[in-house]
Protein backbone atom coordinates (compact mmCIF):
# COMPACT_ATOMS: atom_id res chain seq x y z
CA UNK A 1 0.00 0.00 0.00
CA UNK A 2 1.82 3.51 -1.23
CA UNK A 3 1.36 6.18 1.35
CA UNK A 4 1.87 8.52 -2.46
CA UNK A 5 -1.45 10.74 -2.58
CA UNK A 6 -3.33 9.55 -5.79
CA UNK A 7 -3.55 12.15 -8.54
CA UNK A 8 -6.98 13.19 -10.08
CA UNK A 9 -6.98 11.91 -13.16
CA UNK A 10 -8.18 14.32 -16.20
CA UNK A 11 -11.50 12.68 -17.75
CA UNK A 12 -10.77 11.20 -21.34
CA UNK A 13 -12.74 12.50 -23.71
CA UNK A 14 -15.11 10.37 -25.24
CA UNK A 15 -13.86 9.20 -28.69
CA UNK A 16 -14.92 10.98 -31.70
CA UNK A 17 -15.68 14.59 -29.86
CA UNK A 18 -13.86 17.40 -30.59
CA UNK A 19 -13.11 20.99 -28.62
CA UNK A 20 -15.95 23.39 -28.93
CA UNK A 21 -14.79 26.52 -30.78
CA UNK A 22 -16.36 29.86 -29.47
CA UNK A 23 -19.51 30.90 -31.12
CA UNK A 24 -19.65 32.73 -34.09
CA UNK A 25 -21.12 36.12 -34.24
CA UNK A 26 -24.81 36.35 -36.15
CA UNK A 27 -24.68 37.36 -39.50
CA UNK A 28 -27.22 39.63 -38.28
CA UNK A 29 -25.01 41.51 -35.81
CA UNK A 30 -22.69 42.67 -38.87
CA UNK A 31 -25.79 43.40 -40.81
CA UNK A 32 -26.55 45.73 -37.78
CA UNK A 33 -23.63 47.45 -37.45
CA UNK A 34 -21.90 47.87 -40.81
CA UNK A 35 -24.43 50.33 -42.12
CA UNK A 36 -24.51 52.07 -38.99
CA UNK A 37 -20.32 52.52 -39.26
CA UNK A 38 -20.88 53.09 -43.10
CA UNK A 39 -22.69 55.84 -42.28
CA UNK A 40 -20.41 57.15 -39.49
CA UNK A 41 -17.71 57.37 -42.07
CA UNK A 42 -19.11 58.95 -44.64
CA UNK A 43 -21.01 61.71 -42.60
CA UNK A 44 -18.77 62.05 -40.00
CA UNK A 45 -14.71 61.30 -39.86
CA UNK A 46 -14.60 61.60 -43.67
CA UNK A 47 -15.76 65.21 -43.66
CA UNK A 48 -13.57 65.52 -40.76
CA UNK A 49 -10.40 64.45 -42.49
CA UNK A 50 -11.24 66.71 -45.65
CA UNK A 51 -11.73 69.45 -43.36
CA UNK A 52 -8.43 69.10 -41.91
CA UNK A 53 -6.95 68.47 -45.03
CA UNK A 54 -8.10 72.09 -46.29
CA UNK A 55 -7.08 73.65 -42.92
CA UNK A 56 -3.28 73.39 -44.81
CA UNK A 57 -5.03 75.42 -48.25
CA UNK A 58 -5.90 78.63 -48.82
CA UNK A 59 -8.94 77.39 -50.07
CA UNK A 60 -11.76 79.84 -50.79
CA UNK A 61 -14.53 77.34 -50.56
CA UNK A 62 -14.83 77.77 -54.57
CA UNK A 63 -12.06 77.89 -57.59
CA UNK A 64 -8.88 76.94 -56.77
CA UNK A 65 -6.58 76.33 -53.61
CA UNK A 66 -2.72 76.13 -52.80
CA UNK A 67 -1.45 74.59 -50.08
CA UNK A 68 0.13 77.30 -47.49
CA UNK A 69 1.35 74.78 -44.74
CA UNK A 70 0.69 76.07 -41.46
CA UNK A 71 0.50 80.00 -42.58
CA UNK A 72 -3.61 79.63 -41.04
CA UNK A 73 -2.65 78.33 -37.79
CA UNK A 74 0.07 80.77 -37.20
CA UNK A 75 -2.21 83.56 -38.64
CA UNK A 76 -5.19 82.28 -35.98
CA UNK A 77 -2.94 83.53 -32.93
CA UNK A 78 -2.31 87.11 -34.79
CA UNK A 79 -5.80 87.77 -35.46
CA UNK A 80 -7.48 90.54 -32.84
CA UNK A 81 -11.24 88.76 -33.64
CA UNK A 82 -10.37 85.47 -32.91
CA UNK A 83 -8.85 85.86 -30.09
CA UNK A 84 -12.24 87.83 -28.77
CA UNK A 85 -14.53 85.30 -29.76
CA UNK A 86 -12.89 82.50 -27.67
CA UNK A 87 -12.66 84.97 -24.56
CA UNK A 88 -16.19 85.73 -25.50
CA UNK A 89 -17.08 81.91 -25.86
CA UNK A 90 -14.90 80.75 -23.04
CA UNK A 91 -16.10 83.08 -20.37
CA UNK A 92 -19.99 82.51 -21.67
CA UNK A 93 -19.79 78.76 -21.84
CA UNK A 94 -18.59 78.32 -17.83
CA UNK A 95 -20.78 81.07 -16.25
CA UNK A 96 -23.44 79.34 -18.05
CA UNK A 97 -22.23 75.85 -16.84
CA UNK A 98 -22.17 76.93 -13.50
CA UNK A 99 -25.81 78.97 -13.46
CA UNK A 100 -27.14 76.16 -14.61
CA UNK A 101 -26.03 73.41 -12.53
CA UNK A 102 -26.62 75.57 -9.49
CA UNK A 103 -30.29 76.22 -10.87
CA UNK A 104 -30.44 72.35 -11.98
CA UNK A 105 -29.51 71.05 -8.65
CA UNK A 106 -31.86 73.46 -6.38
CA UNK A 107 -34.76 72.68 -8.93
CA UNK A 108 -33.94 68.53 -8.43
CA UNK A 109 -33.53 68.14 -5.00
CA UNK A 110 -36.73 70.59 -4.48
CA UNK A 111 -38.77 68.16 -6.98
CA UNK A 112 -37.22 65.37 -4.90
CA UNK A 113 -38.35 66.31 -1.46
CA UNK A 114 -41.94 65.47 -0.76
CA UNK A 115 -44.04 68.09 -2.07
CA UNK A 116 -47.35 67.57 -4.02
CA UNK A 117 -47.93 67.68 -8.06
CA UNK A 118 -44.05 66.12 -8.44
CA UNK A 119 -44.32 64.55 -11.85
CA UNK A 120 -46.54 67.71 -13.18
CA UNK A 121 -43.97 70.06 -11.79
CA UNK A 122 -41.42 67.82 -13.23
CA UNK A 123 -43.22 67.94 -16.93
CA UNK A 124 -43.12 71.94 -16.78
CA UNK A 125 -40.06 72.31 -15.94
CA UNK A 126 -39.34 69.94 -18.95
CA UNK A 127 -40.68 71.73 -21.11
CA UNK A 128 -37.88 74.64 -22.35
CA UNK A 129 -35.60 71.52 -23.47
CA UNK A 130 -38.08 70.38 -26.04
CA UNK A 131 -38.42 73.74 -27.71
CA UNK A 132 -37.33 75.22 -30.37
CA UNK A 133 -33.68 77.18 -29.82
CA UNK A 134 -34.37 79.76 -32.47
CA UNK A 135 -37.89 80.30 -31.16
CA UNK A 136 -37.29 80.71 -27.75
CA UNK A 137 -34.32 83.12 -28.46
CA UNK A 138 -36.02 85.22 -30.67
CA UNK A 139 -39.41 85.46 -28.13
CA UNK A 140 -36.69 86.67 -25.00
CA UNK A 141 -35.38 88.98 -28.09
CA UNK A 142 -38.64 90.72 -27.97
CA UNK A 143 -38.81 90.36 -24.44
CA UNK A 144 -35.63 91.79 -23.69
CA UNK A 145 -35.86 94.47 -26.75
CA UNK A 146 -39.15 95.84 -25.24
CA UNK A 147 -41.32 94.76 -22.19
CA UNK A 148 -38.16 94.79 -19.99
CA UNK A 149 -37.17 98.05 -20.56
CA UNK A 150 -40.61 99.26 -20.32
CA UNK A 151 -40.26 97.94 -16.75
CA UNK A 152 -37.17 99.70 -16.13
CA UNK A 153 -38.52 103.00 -17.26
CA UNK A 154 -41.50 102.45 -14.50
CA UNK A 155 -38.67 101.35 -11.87
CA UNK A 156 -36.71 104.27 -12.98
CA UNK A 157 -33.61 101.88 -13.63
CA UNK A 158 -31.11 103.69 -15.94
CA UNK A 159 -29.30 100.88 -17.49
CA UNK A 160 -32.58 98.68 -17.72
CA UNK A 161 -34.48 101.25 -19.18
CA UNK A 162 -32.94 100.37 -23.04
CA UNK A 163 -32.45 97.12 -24.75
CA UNK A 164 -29.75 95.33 -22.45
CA UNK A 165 -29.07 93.33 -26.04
CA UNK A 166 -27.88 96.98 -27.65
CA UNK A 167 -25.16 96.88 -24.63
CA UNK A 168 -21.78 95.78 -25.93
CA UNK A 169 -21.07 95.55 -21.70
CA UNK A 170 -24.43 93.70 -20.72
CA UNK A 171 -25.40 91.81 -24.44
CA UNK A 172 -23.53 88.72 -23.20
CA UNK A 173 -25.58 88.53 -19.65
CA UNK A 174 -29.30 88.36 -21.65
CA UNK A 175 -27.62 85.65 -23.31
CA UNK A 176 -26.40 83.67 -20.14
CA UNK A 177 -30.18 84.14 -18.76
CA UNK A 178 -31.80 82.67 -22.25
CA UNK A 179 -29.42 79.63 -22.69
CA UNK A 180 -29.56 78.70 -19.02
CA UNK A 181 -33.27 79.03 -18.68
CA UNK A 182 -33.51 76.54 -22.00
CA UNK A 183 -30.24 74.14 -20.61
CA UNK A 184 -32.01 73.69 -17.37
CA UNK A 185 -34.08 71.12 -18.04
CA UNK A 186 -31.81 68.78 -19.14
CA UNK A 187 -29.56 68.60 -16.22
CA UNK A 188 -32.41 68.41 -14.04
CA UNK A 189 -33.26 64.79 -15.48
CA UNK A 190 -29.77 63.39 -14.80
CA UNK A 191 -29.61 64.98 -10.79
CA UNK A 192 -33.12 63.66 -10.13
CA UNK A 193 -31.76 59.89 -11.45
CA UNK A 194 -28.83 60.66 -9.12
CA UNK A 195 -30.83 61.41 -5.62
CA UNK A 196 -33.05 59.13 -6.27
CA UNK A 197 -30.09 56.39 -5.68
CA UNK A 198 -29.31 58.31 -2.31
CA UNK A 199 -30.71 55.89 0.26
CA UNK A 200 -33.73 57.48 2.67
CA UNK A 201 -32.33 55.73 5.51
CA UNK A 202 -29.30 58.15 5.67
CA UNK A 203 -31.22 61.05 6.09
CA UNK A 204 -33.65 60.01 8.49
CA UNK A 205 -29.72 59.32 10.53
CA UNK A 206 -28.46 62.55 9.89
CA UNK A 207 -31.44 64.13 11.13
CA UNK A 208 -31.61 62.16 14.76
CA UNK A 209 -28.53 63.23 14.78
CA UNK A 210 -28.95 66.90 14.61
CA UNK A 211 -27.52 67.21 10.84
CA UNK A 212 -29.17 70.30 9.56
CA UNK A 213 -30.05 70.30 5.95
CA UNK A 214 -27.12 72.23 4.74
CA UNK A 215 -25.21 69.23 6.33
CA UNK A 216 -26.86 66.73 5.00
CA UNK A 217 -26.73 68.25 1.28
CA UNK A 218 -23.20 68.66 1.87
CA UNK A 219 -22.00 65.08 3.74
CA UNK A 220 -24.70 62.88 2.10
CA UNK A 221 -26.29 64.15 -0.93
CA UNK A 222 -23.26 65.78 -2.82
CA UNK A 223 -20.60 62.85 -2.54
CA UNK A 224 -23.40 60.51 -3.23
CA UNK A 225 -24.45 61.99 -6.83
CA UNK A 226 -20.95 63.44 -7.06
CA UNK A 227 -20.80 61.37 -10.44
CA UNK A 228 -23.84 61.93 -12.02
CA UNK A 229 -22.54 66.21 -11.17
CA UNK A 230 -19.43 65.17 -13.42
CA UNK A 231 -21.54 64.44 -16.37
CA UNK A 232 -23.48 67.37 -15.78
CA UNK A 233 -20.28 69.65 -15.99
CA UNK A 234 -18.75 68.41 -18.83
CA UNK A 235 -22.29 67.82 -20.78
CA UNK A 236 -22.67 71.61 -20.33
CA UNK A 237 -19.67 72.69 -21.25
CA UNK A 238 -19.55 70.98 -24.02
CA UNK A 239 -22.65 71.75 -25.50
CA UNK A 240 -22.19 75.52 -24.43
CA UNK A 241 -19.09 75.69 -25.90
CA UNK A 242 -20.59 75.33 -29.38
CA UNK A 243 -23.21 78.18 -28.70
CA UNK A 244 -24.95 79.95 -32.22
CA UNK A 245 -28.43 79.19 -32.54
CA UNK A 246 -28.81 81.54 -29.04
CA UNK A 247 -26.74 84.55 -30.39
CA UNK A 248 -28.11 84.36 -33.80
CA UNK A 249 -31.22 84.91 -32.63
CA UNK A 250 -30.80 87.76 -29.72
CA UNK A 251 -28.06 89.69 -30.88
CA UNK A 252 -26.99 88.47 -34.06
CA UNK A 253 -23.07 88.45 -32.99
CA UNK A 254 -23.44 92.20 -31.69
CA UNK A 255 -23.31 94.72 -31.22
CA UNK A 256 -20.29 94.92 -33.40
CA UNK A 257 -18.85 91.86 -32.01
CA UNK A 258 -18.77 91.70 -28.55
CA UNK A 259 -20.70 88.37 -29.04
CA UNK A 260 -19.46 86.60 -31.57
CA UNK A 261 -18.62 83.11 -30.58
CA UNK A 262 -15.99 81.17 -31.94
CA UNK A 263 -19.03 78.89 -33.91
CA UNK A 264 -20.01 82.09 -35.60
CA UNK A 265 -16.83 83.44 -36.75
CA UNK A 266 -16.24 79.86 -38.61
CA UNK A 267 -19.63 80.12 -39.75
CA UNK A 268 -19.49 83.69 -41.26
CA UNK A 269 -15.89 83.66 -42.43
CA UNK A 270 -16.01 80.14 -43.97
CA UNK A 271 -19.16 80.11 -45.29
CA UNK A 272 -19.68 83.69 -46.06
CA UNK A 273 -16.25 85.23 -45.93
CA UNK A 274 -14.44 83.29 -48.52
CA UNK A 275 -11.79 81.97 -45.58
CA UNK A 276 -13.23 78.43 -45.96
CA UNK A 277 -9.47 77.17 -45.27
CA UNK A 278 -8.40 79.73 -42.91
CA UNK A 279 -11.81 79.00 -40.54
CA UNK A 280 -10.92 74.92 -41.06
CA UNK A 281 -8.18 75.77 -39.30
CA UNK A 282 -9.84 77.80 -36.49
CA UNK A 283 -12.17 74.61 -36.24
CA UNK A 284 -9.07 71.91 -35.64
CA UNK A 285 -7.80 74.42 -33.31
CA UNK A 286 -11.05 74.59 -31.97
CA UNK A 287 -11.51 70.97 -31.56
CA UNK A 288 -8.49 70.87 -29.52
CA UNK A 289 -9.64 73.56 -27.50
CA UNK A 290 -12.85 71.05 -26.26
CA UNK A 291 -11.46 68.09 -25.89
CA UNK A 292 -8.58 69.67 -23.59
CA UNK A 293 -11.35 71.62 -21.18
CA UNK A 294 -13.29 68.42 -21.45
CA UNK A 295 -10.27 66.01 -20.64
CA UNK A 296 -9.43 68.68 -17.65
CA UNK A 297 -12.62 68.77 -16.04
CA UNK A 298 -13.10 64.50 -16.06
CA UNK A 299 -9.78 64.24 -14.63
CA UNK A 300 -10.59 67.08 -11.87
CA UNK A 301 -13.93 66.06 -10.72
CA UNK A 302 -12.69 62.24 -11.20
CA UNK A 303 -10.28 63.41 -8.48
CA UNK A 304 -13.35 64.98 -6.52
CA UNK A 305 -15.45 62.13 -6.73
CA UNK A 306 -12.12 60.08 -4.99
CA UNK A 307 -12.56 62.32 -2.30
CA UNK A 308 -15.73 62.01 -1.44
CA UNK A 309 -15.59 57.91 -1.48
């Protein structure tokens, strides 16, 4: 008798049985998907690689082109308008961010608390994000073009007595107001997902233990949605970042062009200007210019949301 520990023996396979390959994918999956990519080619990183091809031209947008190297780019950094319409942009798209996920938070955790007509309250408050950008601009245009300064006059308000639109100084803050009260909406939705994952239990703790409300917002609430915040942030910068339909509408770039944003300058010199090549280039640079802000703020409220684990 060997005092040797038998070894498990591996099970024979039975004769005439062969290793199972992996699955195949459906036929139908590619069937799926290919037309979806073919399309996501052709209307999207094609005309994104001819665009950046033509950023190197001094292409018109009609007749013929030469390539000039990188004579746009360097020209981008020497031009006075430019460089106002991405202060403009810049310094519109995060005071807007930030009004409106201050107003988007407040307006979520009030619908969350437990106060009556919730999901009609929540439906009006809806309603400015499934309307029309050009409409709504140009009814605050008439808004802000007539009854308001009819107000001021009553009020005897100097500087709200005319058109605050007609203000090169103030133009940019009726803008703020009208994209904010439209952008609202939106981030509403995505906090009220977020508390509604915040568990009851922990607020019915803080409170027996003398947590007033600011606490509680600030130890329970805010760490908890912390995340869904982070999409909020870059969402809206994003978005804002691209502003046009908004400044079309209520001031038209003006006056002169204290509001032009960066979307309208491409717009009017490509498409209108004859600088088709010269405003490609202003778009890569552009580009950049997004993905950079939007790569900074993920990795700093990534590092906020470590924090507050």
């Amino acid at each position: 008798m060997t005092t040797t520990t038998a070894r498990a023996k591996k099970p024979r396979s039975a004769p005439g049985l062969q290793r199972r390959r992996p699955p195949r994918a459906n036929k139908t999956f590619y069937w799926m998907v290919v037309p979806a990519l073919v399309l996501f080619l052709v209307l999207h990183t094609l005309p994104t690689l001819t665009g950046i091809f033509y950023s190197f031209t001094n292409y018109a947008g009609y007749g013929e082109w030469n390539f000039v190297g990188l004579s746009n780019y360097v020209n981008l950094f020497k031009d006075d308008r430019i460089m106002d319409s991405y202060v403009f942009t810049i310094l519109f798209a995060v005071t807007t961010t930030i009004v409106v996920n201050l107003g988007a938070l407040f307006i979520a955790i009030l619908l969350n608390s437990k106060i009556k007509y919730q999901t009609a309250f929540r439906g009006i408050f809806f309603i400015p994000n499934i309307l029309s950008v050009l409409i709504v601009a140009y009814v605050f245009n008439y808004l802000l073009s007539n009854n308001l300064p009819l107000i001021g006059q009553a009020l005897g308000i100097e500087w709200l007595s005319t058109s605050i639109l007609t203000n090169p100084d103030l133009a940019w803050l009726g803008i703020v107001g009208v994209t904010a009260w439209q952008s609202i909406a939106f981030s509403v939705i995505i906090y009220l997902a977020g508390l509604q994952t915040v568990p009851g239990e922990l607020y019915e703790a803080a409170s027996l233990d003398g947590a007033s409300p600011w606490r509680q917002f600030a130890s329970i609430t805010f760490p908890l949605i912390s995340g869904y915040f982070t999409i909020n942030m870059v969402l809206a910068l994003k978005g804002l970042l691209q502003v046009f339909d908004q400044i079309v509408a209520l001031t038209n770039g003006g006056p002169g062009t204290s509001t032009e944003s960066v979307a309208m300058v491409i717009y009017r010199g490509g498409f209108q200007g004859g600088e088709f090549g010269y405003q490609m280039a202003n778009s890569v640079v552009y580009l950049v210019v997004i993905v950079a802000l939007a790569l900074l703020q993920l990795r700093v409220l990534s590092r906020k949301e470590v924090d507050f684990s």
